[in-house]
C-alpha atoms as a PDB file:
ATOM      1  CA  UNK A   1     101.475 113.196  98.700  1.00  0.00           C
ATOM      2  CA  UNK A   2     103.107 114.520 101.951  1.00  0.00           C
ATOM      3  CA  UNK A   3     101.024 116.101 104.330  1.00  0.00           C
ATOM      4  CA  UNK A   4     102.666 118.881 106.849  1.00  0.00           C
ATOM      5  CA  UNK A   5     100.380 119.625 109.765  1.00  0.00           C
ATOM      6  CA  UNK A   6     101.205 122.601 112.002  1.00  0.00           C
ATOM      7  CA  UNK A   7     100.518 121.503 114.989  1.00  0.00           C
ATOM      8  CA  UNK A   8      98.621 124.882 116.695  1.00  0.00           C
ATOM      9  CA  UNK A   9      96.237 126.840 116.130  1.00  0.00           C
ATOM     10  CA  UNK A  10      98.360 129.898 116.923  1.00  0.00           C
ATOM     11  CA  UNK A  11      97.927 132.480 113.752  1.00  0.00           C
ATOM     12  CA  UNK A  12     101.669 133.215 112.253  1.00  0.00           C
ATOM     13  CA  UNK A  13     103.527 130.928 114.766  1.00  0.00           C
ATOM     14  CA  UNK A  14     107.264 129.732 114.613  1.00  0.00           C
ATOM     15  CA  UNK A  15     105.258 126.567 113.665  1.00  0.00           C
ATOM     16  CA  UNK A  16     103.906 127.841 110.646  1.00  0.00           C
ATOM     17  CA  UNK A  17     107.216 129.728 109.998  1.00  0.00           C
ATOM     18  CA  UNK A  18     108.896 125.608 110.186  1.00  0.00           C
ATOM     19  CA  UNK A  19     106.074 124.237 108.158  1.00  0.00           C
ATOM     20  CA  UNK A  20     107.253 126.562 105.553  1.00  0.00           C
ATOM     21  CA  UNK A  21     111.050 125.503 105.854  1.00  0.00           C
ATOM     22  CA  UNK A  22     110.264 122.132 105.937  1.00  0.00           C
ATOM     23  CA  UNK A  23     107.835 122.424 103.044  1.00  0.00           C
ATOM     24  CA  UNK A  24     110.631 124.113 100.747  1.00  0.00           C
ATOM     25  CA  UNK A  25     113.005 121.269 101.387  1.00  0.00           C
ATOM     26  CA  UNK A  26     110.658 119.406 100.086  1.00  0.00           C
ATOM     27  CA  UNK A  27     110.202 121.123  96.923  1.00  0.00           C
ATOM     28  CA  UNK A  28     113.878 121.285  96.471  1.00  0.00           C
ATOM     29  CA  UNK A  29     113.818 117.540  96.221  1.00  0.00           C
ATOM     30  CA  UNK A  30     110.278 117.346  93.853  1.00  0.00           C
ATOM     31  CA  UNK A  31     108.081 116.018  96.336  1.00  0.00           C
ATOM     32  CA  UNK A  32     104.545 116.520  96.239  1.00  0.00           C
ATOM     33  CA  UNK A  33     103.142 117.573  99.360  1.00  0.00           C
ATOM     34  CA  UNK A  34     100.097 120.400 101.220  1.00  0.00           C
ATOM     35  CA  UNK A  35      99.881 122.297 104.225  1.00  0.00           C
ATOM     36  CA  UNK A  36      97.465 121.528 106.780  1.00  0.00           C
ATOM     37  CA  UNK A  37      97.237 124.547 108.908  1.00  0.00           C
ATOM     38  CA  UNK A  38      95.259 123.931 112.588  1.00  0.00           C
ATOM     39  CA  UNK A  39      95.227 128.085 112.316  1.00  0.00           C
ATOM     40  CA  UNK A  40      92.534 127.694 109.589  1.00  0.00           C
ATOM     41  CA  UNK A  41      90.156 125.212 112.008  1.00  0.00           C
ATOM     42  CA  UNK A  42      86.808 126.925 112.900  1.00  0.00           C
ATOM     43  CA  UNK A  43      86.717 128.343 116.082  1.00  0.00           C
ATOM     44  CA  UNK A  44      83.875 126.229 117.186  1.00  0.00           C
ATOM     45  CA  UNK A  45      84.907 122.869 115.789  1.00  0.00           C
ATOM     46  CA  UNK A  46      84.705 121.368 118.965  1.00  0.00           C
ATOM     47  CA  UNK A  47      81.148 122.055 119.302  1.00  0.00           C
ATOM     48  CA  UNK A  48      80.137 122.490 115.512  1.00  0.00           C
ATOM     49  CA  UNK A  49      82.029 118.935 114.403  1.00  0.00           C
ATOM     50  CA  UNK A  50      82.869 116.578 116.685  1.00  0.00           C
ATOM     51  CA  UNK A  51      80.799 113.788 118.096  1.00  0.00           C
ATOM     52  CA  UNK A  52      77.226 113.889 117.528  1.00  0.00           C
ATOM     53  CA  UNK A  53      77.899 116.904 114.852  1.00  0.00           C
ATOM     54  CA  UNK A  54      80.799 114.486 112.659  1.00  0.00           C
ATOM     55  CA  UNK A  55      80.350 116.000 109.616  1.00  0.00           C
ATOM     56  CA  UNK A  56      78.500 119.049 109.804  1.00  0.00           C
ATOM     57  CA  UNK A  57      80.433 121.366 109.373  1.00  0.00           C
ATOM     58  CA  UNK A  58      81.966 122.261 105.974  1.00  0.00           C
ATOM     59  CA  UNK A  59      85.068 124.024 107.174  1.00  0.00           C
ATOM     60  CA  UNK A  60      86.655 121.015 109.429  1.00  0.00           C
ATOM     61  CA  UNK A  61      85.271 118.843 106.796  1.00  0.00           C
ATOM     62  CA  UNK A  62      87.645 120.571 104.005  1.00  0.00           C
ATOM     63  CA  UNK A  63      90.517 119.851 106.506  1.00  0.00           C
ATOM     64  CA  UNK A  64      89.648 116.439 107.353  1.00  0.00           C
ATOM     65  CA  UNK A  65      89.645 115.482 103.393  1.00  0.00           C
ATOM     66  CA  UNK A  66      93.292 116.920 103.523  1.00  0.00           C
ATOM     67  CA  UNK A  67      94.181 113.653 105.650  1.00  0.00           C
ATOM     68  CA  UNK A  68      91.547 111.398 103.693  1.00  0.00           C
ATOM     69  CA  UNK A  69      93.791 112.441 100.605  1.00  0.00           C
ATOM     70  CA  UNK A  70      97.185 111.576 102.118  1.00  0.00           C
ATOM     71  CA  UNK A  71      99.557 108.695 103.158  1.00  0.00           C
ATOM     72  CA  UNK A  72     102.315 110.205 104.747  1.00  0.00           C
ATOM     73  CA  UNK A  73     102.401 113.286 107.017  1.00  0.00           C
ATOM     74  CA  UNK A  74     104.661 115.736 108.585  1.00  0.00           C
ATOM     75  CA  UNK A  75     103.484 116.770 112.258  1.00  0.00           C
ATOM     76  CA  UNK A  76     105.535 120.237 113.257  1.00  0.00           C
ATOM     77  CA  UNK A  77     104.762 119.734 116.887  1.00  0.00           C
ATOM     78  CA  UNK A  78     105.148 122.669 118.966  1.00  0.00           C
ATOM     79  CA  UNK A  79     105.342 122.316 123.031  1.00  0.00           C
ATOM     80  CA  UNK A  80     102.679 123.572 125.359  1.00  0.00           C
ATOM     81  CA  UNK A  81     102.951 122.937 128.892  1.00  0.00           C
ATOM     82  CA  UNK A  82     105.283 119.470 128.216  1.00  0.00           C
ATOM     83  CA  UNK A  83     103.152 117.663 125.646  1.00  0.00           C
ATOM     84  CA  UNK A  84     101.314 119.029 122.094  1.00  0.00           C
ATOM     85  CA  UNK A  85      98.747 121.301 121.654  1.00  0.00           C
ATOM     86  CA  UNK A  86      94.890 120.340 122.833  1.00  0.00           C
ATOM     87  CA  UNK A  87      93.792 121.694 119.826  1.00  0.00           C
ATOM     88  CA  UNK A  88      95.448 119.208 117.806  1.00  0.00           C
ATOM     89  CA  UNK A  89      94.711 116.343 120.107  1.00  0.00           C
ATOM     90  CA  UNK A  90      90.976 117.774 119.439  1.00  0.00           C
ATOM     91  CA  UNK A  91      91.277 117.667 115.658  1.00  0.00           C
ATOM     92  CA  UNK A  92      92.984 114.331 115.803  1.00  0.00           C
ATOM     93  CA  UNK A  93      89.236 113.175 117.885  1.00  0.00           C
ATOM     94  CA  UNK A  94      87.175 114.826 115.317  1.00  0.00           C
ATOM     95  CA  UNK A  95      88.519 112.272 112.243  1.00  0.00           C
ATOM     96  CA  UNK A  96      86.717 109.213 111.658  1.00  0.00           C
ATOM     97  CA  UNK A  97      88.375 106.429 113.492  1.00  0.00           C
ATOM     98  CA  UNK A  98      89.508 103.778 113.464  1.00  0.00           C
ATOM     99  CA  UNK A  99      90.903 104.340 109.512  1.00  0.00           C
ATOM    100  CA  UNK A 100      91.982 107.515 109.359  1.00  0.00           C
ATOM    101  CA  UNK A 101      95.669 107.186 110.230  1.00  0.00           C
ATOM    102  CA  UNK A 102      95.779 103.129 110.116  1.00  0.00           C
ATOM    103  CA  UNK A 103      98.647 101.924 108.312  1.00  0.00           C
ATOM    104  CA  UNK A 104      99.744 105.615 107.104  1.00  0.00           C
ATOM    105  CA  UNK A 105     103.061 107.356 108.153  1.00  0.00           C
ATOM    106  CA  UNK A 106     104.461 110.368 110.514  1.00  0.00           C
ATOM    107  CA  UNK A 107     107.209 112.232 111.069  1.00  0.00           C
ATOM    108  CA  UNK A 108     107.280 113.730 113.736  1.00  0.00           C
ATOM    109  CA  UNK A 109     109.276 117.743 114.143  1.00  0.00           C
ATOM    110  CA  UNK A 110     109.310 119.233 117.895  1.00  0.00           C
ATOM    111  CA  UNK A 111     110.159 122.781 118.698  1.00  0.00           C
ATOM    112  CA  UNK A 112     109.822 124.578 122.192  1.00  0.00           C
ATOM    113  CA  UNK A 113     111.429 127.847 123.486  1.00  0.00           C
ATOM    114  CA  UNK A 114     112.820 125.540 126.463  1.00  0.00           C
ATOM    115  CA  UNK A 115     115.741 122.887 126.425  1.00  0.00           C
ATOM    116  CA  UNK A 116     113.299 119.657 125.835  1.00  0.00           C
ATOM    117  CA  UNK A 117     112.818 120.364 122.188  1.00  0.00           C
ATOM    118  CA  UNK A 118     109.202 118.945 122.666  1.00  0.00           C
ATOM    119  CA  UNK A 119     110.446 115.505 123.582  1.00  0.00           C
ATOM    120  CA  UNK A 120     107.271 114.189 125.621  1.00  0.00           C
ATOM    121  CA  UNK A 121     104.887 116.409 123.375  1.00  0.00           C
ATOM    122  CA  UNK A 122     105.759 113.891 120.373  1.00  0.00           C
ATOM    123  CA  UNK A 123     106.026 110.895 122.849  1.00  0.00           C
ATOM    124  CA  UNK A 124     103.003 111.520 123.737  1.00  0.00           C
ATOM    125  CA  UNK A 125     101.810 112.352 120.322  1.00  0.00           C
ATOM    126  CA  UNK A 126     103.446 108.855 119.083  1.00  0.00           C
ATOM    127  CA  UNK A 127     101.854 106.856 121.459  1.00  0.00           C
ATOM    128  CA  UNK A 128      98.472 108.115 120.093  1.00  0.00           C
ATOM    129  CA  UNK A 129      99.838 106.955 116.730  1.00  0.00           C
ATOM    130  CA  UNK A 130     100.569 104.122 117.564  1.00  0.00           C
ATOM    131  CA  UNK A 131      96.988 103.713 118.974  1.00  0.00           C
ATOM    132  CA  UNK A 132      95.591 104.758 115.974  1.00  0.00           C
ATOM    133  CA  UNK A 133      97.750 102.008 113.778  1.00  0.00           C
ATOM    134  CA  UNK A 134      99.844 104.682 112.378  1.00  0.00           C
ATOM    135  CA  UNK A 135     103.513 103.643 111.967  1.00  0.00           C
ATOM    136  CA  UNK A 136     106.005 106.456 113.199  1.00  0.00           C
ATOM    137  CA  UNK A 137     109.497 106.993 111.312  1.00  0.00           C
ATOM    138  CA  UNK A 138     111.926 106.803 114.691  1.00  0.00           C
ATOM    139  CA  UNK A 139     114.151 109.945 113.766  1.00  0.00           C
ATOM    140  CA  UNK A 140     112.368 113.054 115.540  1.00  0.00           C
ATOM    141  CA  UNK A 141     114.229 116.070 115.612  1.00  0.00           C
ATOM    142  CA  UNK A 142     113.882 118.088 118.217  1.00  0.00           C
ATOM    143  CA  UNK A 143     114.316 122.013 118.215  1.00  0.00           C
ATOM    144  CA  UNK A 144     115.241 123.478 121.311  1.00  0.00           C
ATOM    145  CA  UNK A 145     115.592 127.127 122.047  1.00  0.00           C
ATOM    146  CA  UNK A 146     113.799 127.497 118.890  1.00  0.00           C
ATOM    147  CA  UNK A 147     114.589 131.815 119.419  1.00  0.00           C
ATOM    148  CA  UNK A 148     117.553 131.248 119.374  1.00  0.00           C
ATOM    149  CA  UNK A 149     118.318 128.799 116.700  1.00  0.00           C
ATOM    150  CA  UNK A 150     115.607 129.856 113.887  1.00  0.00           C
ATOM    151  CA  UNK A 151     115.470 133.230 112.559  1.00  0.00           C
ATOM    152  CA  UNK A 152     112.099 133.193 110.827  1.00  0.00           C
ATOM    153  CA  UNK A 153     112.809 131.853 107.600  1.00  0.00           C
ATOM    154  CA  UNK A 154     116.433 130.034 108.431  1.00  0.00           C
ATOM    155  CA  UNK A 155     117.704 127.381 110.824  1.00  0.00           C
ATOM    156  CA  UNK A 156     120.547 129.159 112.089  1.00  0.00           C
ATOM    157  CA  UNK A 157     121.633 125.817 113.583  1.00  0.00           C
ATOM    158  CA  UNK A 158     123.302 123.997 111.633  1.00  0.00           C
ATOM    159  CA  UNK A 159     122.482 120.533 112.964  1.00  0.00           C
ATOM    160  CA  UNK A 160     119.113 121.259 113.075  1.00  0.00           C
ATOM    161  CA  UNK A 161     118.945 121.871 109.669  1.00  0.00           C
ATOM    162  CA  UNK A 162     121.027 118.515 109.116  1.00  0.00           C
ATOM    163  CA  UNK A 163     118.316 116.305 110.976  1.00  0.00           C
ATOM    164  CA  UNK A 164     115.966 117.870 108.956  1.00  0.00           C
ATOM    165  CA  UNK A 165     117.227 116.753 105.437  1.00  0.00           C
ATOM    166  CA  UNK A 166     118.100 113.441 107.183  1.00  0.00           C
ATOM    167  CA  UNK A 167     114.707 113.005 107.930  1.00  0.00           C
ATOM    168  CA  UNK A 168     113.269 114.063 104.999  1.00  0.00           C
ATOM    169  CA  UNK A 169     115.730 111.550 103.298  1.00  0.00           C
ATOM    170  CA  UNK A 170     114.487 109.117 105.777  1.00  0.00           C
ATOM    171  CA  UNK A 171     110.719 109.373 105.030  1.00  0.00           C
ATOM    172  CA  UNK A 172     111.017 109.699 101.405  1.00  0.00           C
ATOM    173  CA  UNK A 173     111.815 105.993 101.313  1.00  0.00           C
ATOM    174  CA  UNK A 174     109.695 104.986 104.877  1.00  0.00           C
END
């Protein structure tokens, strides 16, 4: 079971709009997989389940089991302000550590409206990863000028589309 994780909390995002993409390339090929959407986090998980609340609340819980349940996942990493999102650096906090991601497996998808393509956001993202024991497949596209290169439901860039399947072909057999 793949796990795709869109990596805000921004309701109907591009992200979300990728994690769809992605997640129908992956049903072209008959691979299992579920959407973990940081959209659908409670508002107050930070307060409500983290630290001295682990486990409280029932809404973060249900999302947390999503990555109890899986092996391999799919981060769609969108850029804010040159790395990821805080809120999923915040969810990432809230799972139990140390075993939650140890010896599991990411890919890793950036998108940003600049040129970067979200380039630090998932090296910053992978070195937290790597922290966590989590072993990182090294092709990462990156999507820059996501406006202009992604219509909503296609990838009218061709090579992005190509790194895509490559890397799905690449983490089918990671």
């Amino acid at each position: 079971m793949i796990t795709i994780i869109s990596g805000t909390n921004r309701p109907e995002s591009t992200t979300s709009a990728i994690v769809k993409l992605y997640a129908s390339l992956l049903e072209q090929r008959g691979v299992a997989y579920q959407v973990l959407d940081l959209a659908k986090l409670p508002a107050d998980f930070i307060s409500s389940a983290l630290y001295h609340n682990t486990g409280k609340n029932e809404k973060f819980n249900r999302l947390s089991r999503l990555i109890a349940t899986s092996e391999k996942f799919v981060f769609i990493v969108p850029e804010y302000n040159n790395s990821f999102p805080g809120v999923l650096k915040a969810f990432i906090d809230g799972l139990d550590y140390p075993n939650t991601f140890n010896n599991k497996k990411a890919a890793l998808v950036g998108l940003s409206s600049g040129m970067q393509g979200s380039g630090m956001a998932m090296s910053h993202l992978t070195d937290i990863f790597n922290y966590l024991g989590m072993h990182v497949l090294a092709l990462k596209p990156k999507l820059a000028h996501i406006n202009k290169n992604f219509d909503g439901n296609t990838l009218t860039n061709k090579l992005y589309l190509e790194l895509i399947e490559q890397q799905i072909e690449q983490f089918i057999r990671f």
